[in-house]
C-alpha atoms as a PDB file:
ATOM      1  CA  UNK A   1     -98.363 -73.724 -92.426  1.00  0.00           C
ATOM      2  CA  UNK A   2     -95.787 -75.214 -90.240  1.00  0.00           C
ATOM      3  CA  UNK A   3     -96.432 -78.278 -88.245  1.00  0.00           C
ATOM      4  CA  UNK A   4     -95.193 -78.010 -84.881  1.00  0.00           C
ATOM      5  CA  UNK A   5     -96.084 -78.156 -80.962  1.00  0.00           C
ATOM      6  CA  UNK A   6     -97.197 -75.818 -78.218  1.00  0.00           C
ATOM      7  CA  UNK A   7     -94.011 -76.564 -76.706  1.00  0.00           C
ATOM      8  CA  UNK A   8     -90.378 -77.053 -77.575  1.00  0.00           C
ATOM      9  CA  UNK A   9     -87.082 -75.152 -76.965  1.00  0.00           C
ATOM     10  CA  UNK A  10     -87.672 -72.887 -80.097  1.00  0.00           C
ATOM     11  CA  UNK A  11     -90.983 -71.721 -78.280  1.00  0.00           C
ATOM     12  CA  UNK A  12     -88.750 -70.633 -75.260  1.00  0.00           C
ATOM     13  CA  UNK A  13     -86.836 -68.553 -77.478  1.00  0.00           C
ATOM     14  CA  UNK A  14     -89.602 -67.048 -79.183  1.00  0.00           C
ATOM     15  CA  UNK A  15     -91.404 -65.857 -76.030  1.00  0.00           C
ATOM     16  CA  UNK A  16     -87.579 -64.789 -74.297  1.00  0.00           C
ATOM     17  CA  UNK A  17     -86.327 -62.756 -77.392  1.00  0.00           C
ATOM     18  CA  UNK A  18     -90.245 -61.149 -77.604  1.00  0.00           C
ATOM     19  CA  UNK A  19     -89.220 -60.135 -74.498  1.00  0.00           C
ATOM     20  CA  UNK A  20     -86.026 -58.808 -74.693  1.00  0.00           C
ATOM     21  CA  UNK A  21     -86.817 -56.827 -78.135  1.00  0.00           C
ATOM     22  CA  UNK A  22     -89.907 -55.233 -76.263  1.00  0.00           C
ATOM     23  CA  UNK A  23     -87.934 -54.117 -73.369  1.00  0.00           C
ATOM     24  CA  UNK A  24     -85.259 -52.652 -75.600  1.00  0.00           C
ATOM     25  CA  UNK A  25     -87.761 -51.360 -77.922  1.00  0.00           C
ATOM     26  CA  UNK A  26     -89.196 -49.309 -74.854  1.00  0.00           C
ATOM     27  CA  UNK A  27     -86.029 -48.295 -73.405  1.00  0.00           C
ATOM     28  CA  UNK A  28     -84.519 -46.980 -76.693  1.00  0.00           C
ATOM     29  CA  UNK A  29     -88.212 -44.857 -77.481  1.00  0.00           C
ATOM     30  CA  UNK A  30     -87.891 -43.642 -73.973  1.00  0.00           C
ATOM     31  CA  UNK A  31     -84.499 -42.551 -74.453  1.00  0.00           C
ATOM     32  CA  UNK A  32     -85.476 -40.328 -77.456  1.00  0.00           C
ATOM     33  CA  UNK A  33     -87.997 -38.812 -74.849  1.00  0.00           C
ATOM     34  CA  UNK A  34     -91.650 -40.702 -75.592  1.00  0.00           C
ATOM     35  CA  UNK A  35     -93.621 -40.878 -72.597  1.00  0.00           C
ATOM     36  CA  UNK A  36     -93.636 -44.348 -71.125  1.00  0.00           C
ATOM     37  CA  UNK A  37     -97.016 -45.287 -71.977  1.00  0.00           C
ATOM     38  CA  UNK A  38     -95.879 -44.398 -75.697  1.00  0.00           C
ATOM     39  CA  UNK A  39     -92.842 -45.935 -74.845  1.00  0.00           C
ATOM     40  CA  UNK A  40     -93.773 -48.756 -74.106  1.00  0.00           C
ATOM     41  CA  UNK A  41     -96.571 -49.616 -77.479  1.00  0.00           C
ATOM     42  CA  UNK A  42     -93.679 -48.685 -78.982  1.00  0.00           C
ATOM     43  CA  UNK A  43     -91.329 -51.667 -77.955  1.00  0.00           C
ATOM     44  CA  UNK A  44     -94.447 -53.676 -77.400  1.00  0.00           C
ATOM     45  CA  UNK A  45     -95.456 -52.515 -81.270  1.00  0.00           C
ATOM     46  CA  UNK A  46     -91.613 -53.496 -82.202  1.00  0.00           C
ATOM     47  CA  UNK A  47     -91.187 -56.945 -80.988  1.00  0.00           C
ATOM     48  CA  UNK A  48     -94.361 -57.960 -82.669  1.00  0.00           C
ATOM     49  CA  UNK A  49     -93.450 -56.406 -86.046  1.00  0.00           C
ATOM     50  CA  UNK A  50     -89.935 -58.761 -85.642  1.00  0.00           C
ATOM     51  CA  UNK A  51     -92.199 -61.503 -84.661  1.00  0.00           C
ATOM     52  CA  UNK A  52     -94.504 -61.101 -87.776  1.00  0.00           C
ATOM     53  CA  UNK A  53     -91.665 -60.705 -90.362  1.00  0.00           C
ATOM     54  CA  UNK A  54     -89.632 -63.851 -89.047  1.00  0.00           C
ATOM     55  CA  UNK A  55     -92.834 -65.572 -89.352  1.00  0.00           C
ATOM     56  CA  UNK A  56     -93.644 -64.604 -92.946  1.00  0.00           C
ATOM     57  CA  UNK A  57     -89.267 -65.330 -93.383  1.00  0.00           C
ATOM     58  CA  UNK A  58     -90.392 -68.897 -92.327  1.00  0.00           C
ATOM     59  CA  UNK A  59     -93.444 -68.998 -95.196  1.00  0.00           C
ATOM     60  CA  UNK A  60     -91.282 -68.305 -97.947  1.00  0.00           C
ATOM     61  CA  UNK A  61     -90.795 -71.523-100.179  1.00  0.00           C
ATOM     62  CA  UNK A  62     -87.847 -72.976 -98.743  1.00  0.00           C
ATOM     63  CA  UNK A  63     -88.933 -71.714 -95.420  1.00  0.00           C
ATOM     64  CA  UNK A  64     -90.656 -74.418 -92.663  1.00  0.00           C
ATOM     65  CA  UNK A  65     -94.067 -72.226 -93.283  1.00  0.00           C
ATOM     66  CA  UNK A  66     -96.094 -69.857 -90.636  1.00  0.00           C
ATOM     67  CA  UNK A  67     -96.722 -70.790 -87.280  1.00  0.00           C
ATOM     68  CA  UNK A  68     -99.362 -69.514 -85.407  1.00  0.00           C
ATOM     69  CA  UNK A  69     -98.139 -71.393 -82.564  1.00  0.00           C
ATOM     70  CA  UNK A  70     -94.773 -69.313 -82.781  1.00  0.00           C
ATOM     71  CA  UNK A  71     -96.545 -66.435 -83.256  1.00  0.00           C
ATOM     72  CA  UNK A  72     -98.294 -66.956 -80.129  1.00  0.00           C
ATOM     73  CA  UNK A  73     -95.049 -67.109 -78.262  1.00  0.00           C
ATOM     74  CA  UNK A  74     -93.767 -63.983 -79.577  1.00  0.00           C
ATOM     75  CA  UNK A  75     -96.858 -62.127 -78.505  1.00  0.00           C
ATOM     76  CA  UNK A  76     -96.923 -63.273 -75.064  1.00  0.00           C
ATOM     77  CA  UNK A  77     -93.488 -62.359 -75.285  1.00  0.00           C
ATOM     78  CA  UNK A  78     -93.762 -58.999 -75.699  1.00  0.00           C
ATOM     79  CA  UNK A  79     -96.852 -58.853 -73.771  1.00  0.00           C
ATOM     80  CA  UNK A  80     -94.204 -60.327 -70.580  1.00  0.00           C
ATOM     81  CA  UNK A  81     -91.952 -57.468 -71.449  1.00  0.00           C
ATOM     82  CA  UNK A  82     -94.193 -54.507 -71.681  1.00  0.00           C
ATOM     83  CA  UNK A  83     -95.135 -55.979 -68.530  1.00  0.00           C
ATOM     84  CA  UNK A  84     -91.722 -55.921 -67.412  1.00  0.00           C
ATOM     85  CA  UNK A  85     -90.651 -52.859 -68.439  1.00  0.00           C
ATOM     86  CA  UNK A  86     -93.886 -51.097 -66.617  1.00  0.00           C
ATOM     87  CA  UNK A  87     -93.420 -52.400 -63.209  1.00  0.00           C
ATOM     88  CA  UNK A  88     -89.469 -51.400 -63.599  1.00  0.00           C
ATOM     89  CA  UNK A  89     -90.371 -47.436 -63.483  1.00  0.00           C
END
């Protein structure tokens, strides 16, 4: 398990790059003609799966270990850009 903070400028990327892969997610499942409630579980669904797998990256031996605290990020993340991408249709 990793030993970090709440806070810190790799949080901000966590929760902005949630974002942005949850938004594209949706865009690109919309695109191949989903509806955009599916659309959007789909990106949401997508930026969490990236958030899960960097995380288990990071527990590999040489990795800094799992963070639940970065994990948290990414799903507010992608929560913020399912939200996003909702209120933009």
């Amino acid at each position: 398990m990793a030993q970090d903070t709440w806070t810190g400028q790799d949080k901000t990327v966590h929760f902005a790059a949630s974002a942005a892969l949850a938004m594209a997610g949706s865009a690109v499942a919309e695109h191949q003609n989903a509806s955009p409630a599916r659309s959007r579980n789909i990106g949401f669904a997508f930026s969490i799966s990236l958030g899960a797998a960097k995380e288990g990256f990071d527990s590999r031996a040489a990795g800094t270990g799992w963070s639940w605290k970065d994990f948290a990020w990414d799903v507010a993340g992608a929560a913020t850009g399912y939200t996003l991408y909702y209120l933009s249709d």
